[in-house]
Protein backbone atom coordinates (compact mmCIF):
# COMPACT_ATOMS: atom_id res chain seq x y z
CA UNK A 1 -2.23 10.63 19.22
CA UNK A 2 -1.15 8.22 16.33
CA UNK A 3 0.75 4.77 16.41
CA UNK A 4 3.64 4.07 14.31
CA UNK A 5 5.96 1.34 13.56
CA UNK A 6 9.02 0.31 11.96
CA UNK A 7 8.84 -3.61 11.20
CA UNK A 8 12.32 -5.16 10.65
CA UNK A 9 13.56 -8.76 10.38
CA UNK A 10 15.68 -8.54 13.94
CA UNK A 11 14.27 -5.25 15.46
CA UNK A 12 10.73 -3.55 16.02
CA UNK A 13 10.42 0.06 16.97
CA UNK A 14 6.68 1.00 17.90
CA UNK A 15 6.22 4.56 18.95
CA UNK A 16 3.18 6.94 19.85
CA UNK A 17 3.36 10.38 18.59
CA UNK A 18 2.00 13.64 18.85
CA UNK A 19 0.39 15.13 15.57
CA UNK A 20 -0.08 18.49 16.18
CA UNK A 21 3.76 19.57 14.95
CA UNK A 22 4.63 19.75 11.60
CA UNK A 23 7.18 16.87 12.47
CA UNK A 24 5.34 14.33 15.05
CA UNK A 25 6.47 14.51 18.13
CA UNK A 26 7.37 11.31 20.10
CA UNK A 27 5.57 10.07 23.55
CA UNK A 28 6.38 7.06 23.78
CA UNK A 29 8.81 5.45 21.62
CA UNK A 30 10.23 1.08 22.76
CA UNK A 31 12.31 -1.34 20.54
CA UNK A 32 11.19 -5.05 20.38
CA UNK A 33 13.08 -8.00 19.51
CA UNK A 34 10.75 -9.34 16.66
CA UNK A 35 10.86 -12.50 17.14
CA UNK A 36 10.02 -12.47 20.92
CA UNK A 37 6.44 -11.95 19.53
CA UNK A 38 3.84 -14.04 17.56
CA UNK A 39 2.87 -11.60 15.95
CA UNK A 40 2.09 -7.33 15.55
CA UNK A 41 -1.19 -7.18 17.53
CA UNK A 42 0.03 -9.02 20.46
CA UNK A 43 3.17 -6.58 20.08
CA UNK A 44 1.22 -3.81 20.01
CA UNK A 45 -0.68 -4.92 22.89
CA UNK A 46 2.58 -4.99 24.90
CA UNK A 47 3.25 -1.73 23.82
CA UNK A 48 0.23 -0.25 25.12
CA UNK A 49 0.92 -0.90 28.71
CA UNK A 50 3.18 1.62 28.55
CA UNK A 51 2.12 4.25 31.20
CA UNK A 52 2.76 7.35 28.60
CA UNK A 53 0.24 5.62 26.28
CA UNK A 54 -3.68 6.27 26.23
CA UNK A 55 -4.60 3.72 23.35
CA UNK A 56 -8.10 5.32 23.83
CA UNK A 57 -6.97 8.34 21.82
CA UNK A 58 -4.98 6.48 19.35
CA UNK A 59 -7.22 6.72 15.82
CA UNK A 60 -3.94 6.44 13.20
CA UNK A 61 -1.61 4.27 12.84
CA UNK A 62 0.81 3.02 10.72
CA UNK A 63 3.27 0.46 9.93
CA UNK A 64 6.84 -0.03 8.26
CA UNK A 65 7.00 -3.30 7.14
CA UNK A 66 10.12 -5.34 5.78
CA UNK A 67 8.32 -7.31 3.12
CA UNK A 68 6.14 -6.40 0.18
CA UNK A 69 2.66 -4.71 0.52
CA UNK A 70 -0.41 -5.89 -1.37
CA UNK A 71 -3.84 -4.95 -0.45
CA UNK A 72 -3.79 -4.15 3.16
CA UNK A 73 -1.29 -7.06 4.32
CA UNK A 74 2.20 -8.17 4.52
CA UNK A 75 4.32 -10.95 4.32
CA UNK A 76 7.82 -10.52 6.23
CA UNK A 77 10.97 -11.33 3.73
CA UNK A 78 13.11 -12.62 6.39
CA UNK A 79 10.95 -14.10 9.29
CA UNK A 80 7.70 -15.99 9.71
CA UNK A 81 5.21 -13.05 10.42
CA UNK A 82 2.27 -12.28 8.22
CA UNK A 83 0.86 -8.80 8.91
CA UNK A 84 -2.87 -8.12 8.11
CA UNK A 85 -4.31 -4.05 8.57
CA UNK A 86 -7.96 -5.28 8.76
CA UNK A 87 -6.98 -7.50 11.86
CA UNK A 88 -4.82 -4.90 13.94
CA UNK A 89 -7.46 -2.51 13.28
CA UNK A 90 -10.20 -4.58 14.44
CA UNK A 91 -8.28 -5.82 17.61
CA UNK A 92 -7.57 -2.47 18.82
CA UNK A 93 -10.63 -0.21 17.30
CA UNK A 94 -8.57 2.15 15.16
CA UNK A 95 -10.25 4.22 12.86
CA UNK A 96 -7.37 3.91 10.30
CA UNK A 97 -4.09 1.25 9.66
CA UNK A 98 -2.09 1.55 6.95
CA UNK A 99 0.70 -0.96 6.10
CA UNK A 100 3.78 0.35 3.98
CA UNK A 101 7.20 -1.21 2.28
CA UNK A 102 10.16 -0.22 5.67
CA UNK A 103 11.47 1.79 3.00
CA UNK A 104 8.97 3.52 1.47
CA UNK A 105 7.66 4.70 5.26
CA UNK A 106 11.49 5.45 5.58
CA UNK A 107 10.98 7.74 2.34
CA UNK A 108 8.42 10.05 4.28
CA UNK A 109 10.91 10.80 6.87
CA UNK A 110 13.32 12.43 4.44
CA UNK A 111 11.80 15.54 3.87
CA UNK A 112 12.02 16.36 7.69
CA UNK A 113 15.40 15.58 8.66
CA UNK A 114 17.22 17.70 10.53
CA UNK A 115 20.89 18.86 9.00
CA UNK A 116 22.25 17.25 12.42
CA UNK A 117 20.41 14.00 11.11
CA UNK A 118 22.42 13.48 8.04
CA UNK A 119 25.77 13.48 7.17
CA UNK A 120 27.00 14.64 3.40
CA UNK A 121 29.33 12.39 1.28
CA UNK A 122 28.53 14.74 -1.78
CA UNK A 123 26.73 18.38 -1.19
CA UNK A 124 26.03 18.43 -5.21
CA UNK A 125 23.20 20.55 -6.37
CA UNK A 126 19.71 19.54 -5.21
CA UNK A 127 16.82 20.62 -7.39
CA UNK A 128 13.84 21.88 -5.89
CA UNK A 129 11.57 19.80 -8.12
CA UNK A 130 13.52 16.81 -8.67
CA UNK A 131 12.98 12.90 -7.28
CA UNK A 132 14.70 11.76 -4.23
CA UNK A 133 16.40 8.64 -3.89
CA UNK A 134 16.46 6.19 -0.62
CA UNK A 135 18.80 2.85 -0.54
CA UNK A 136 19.66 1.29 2.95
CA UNK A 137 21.10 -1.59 4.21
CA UNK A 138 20.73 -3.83 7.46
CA UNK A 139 19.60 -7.47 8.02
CA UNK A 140 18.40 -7.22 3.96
CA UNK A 141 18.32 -4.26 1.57
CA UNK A 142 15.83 -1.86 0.48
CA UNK A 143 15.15 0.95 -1.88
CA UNK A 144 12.80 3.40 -2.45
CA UNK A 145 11.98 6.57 -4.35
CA UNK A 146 10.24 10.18 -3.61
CA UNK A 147 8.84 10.98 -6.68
CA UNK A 148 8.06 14.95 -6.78
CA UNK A 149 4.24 15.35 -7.64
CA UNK A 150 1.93 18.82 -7.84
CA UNK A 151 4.42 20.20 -5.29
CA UNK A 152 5.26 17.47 -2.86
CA UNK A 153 6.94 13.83 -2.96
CA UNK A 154 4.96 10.39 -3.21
CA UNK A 155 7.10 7.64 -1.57
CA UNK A 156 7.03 4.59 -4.26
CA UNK A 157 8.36 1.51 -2.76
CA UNK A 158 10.86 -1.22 -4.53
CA UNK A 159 11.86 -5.06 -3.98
CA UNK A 160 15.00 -4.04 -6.03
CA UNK A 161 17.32 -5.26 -3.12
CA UNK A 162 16.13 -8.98 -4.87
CA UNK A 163 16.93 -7.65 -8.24
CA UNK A 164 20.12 -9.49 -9.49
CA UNK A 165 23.23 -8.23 -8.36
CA UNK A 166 25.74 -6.56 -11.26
CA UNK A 167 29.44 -7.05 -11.31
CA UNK A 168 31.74 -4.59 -12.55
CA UNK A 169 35.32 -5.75 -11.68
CA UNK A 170 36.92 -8.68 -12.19
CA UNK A 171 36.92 -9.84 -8.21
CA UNK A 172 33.41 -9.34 -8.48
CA UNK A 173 33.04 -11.41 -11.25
CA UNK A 174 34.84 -14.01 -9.19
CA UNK A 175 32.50 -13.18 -6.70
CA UNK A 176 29.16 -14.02 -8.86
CA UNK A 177 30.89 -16.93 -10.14
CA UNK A 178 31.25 -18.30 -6.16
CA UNK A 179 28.30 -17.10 -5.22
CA UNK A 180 25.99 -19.26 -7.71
CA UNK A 181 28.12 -21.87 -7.44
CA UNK A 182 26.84 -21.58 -4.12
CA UNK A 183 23.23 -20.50 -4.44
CA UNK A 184 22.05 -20.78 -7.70
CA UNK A 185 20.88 -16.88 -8.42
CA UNK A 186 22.89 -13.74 -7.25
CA UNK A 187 20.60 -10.88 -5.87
CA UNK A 188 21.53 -7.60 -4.92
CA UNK A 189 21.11 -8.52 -1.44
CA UNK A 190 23.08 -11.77 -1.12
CA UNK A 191 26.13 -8.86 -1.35
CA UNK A 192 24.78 -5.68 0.04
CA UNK A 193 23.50 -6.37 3.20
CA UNK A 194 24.36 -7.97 7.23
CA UNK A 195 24.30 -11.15 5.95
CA UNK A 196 26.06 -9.99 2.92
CA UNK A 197 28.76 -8.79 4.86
CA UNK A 198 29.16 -12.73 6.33
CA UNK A 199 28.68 -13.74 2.52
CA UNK A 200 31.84 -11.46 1.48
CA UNK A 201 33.71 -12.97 4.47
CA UNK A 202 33.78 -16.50 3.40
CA UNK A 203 34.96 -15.57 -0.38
CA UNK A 204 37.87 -13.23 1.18
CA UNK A 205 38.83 -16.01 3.79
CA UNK A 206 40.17 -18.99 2.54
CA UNK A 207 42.38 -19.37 5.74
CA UNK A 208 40.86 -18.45 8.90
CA UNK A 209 40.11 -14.77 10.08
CA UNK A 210 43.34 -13.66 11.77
CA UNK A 211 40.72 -11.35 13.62
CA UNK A 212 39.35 -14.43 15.18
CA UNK A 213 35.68 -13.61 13.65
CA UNK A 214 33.28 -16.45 13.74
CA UNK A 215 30.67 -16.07 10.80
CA UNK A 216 27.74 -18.33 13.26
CA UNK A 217 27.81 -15.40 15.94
CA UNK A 218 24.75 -13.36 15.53
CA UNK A 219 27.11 -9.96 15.73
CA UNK A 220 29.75 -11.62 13.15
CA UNK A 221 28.75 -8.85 10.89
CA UNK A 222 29.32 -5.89 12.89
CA UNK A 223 32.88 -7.54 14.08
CA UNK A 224 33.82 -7.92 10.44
CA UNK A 225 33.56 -4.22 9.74
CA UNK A 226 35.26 -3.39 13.41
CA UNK A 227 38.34 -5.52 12.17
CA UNK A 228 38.51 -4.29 8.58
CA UNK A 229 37.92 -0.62 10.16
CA UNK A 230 40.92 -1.33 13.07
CA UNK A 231 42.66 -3.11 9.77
CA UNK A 232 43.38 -6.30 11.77
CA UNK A 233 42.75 -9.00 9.36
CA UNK A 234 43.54 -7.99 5.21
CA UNK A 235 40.81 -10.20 4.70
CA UNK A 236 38.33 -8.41 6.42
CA UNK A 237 39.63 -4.89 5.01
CA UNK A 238 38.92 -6.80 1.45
CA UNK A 239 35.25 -7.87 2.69
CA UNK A 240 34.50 -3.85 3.45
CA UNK A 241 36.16 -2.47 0.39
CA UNK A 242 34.18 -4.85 -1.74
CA UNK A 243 31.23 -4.17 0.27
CA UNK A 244 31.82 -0.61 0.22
CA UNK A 245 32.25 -0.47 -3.60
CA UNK A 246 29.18 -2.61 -4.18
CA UNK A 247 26.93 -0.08 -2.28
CA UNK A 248 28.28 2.51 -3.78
CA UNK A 249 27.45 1.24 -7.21
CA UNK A 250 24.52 0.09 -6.57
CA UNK A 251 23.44 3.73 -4.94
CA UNK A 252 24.27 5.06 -8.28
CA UNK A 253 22.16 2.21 -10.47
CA UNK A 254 19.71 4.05 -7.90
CA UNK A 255 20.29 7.61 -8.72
CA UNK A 256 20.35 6.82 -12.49
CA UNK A 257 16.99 4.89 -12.33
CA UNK A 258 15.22 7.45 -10.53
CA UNK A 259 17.20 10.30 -12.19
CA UNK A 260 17.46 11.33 -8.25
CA UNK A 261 18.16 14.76 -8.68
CA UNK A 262 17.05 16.11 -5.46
CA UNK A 263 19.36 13.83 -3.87
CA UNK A 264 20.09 10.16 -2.82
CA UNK A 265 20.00 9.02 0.78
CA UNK A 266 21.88 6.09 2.43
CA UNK A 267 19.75 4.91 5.48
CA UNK A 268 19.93 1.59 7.55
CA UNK A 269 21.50 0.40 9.97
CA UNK A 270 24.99 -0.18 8.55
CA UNK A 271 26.25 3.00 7.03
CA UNK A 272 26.09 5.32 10.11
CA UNK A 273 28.62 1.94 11.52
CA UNK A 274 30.76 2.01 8.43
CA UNK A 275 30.48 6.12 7.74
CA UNK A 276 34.57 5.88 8.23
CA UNK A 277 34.64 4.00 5.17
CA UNK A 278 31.97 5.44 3.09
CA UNK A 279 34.43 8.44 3.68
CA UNK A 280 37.24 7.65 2.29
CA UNK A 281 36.48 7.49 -1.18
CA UNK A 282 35.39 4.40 -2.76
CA UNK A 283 32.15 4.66 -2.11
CA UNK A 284 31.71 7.69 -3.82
CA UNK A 285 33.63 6.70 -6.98
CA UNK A 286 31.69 3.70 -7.78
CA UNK A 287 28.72 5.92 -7.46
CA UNK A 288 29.62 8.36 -9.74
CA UNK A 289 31.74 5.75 -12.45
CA UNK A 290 28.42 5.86 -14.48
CA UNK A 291 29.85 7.11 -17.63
CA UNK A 292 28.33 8.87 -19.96
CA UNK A 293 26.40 10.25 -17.46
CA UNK A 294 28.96 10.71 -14.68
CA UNK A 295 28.30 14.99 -14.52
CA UNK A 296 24.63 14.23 -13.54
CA UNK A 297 25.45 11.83 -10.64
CA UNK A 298 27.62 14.31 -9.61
CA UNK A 299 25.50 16.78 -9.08
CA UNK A 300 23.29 14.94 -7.17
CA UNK A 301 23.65 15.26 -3.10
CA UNK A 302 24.36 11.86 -1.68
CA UNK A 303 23.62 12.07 2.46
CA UNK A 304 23.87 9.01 5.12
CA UNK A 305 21.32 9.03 7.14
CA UNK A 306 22.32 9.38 11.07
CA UNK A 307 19.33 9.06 12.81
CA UNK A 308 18.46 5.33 13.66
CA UNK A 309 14.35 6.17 14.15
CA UNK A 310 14.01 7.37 10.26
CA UNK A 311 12.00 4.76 9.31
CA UNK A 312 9.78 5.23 12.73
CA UNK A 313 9.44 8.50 12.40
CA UNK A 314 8.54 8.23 7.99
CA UNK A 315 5.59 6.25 9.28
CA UNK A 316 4.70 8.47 12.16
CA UNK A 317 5.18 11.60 9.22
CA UNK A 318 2.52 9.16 6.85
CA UNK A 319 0.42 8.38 9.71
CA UNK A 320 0.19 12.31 10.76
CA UNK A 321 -1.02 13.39 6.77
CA UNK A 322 -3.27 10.69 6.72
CA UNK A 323 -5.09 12.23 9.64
CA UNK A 324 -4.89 15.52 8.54
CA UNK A 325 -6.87 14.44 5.66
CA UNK A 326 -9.51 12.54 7.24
C-alpha cells in the first residue's frame, strides 16, 4: 500500500492506494480542509484512523504540494504550512517520502487518464514522441511539462503562474494599467486564477453587480462564473470572457514554450466549472492566435481535464514507480 497526497491552498486530498495495477487503485481516498490542520503529519495522522487503512503496510508515499520544492521540503504559496519529507517520514516510519510541485505530481497522472476523464477542445494530432503540456487553475495557477525521455515522460515542474502576466488587447492593457496601479507587479496569476476571477470583477464593475455578487464571500468566485454563464449581470459575462481569453493565451505561451506537441492539458478546479465557456470559442482562438506559428498550435490536442483526483492520483502514479524501483 502507498500514501498519496494532493496539497492545495483550500483543499487536501490524502488517499491510500493499491500498487499492484498499472494505474493505483484507491482504498481509501478523504478531502481535508487545509487549514483545519497545523500541519501534514498531524493530517496524516487523522487520516490513518481510517478503518480501510493499515499504516503498517504503508512504505511509499508521496506528496503534491502547492508551493515550490527544494531539497526535500516545501513552503506553501498561499497559506502558512511548511512541509518537510525527512519529518513525515520519521513520524510515521516510511521507508520513502517524496515531495513534488501540485502540478508536476498532476503531470504523472496524464498518461493514465481515461478518455471518459478528459474532455477535447481540439483533437489535433498528438505525436507519439512529443512533450506534453499541463496548465490549471484554482485558488492560484500552475504549470507544468512532460518532457518525453528514452521512451517515457519526466514531469518538470514551473512557478510560471508568478511569471508576469502579458496583455494582448487593449482592455487588457487597461487591465495591467489598473492592476499595478493597484499592486505594484502584474503576475500571471493575479488574472488567471479564483482570486483572479474576484480581481477581474472589480475592474468590470464600476457600479454594483446587478447579480448581487459580493467579492468578500469565500464562493464569490464560483457565483461570478454562474452569473456570467446564466448571463445575468454584462459585467460578469465581461469578467469570464476576459478570463476565458487570458487562459486561453496563456495555454498557448504554454504550448509554444514547451513545443507541446503531444498535447496540452487544462486541469484544476475551474475549467471542468467553466467547460461551457471554454466551448464556445474564445478560448481556443487566443490559444491558437500565435502567429507565425499558428499551424503548430493547431495541431496540438488541447483536453480539460474532468476528473477532480488528477493531481491525487499523479502522486499515487509517482509514488507506485518509485516503489517499483526500489
Amino acid at each position: 500500500m502507498l500514501l498519496a497526497g494532493d496539497i492545495g491552498g483550500t483543499k487536501t486530498l490524502l488517499g491510500a492506494f493499491d500498487p499492484s495495477h498499472a494505474r493505483p487503485r484507491p482504498i481509501a481516498v478523504r478531502s481535508f480542509a487545509t487549514l483545519d490542520y497545523d500541519d501534514l503529519t498531524t493530517m496524516i495522522a487523522a487520516f490513518l484512523k481510517d478503518d480501510a487503512v493499515n499504516d503498517s503496510t504503508i512504505e511509499t508515499a508521496c506528496f503534491g504540494v502547492a508551493g515550490p520544492v527544494i531539497g526535500e521540503s516545501a513552503t506553501m504559496t498561499n497559506i502558512p504550512w511548511a512541509i518537510d519529507a525527512r519529518r513525515v517520514r520519521s513520524a510515521f516510519d516510511f521507508q520513502r517520502v517524496k515531495l513534488l510541485n501540485d502540478l508536476e505530481a498532476m503531470a504523472y497522472a496524464v498518461p493514465v487518464l481515461a478518455d471518459d476523464e478528459v474532455h477535447v477542445l481540439q483533437r489535433g494530432e498528438a505525436s507519439p514522441t512529443g512533450n506534453i503540456a499541463l496548465i490549471a487553475a484554482g485558488t492560484g495557477l500552475g504549470e507544468a511539462l512532460l518532457h518525453r525521455v528514452d521512451g517515457r515522460y519526466i514531469a518538470s515542474p514551473t512557478e510560471a503562474g508568478h511569471a508576469d502576466f502579458a496583455a494582448r488587447t487593449e482592455r487588457e492593457l487597461a487591465l495591467v494599467r489598473h492592476l499595478t496601479a493597484r499592486f505594484g507587479r502584474v503576475e500571471v496569476e493575479r488574472v488567471i486564477s479564483g482570486r483572479g476571477l474576484l480581481v477581474l470583477h472589480t475592474f468590470t464593475h464600476p457600479q454594483p453587480c446587478t447579480a448581487g455578487v459580493d467579492v468578500d464571500d469565500p464562493d464569490a468566485a464560483a457565483d461570478i462564473s454562474r452569473a456570467a454563464l446564466d448571463r445575468r449581470c454584462a459585467g460578469c459575462v465581461e469578467t469570464l470572457d476576459l478570463f476565458v481569453d487570458a487562459y486561453g493565451a496563456e495555454a498557448g505561451n504554454l504550448a509554444l514554450r514547451s513545443v507541446a506537441t503531444g498535447g496540452v492539458f487544462i486541469g484544476g478546479g475551474i475549467a471542468p466549472k467553466i467547460l461551457p465557456a471554454l466551448i464556445a470559442g474564445s478560448f481556443m482562438r487566443a490559444f491558437c492566435a500565435k502567429d507565425p506559428l499558428e499551424e503548430l498550435v493547431r495541431r496540438m490536442p488541447v483536453k480539460v481535464i474532468l476528473n477532480a483526483e488528477a493531481g491525487l492520483l499523479g502522486a499515487a502514479v509517482y509514488a507506485a514507480n518509485a516503489r517499483a524501483v526500489r
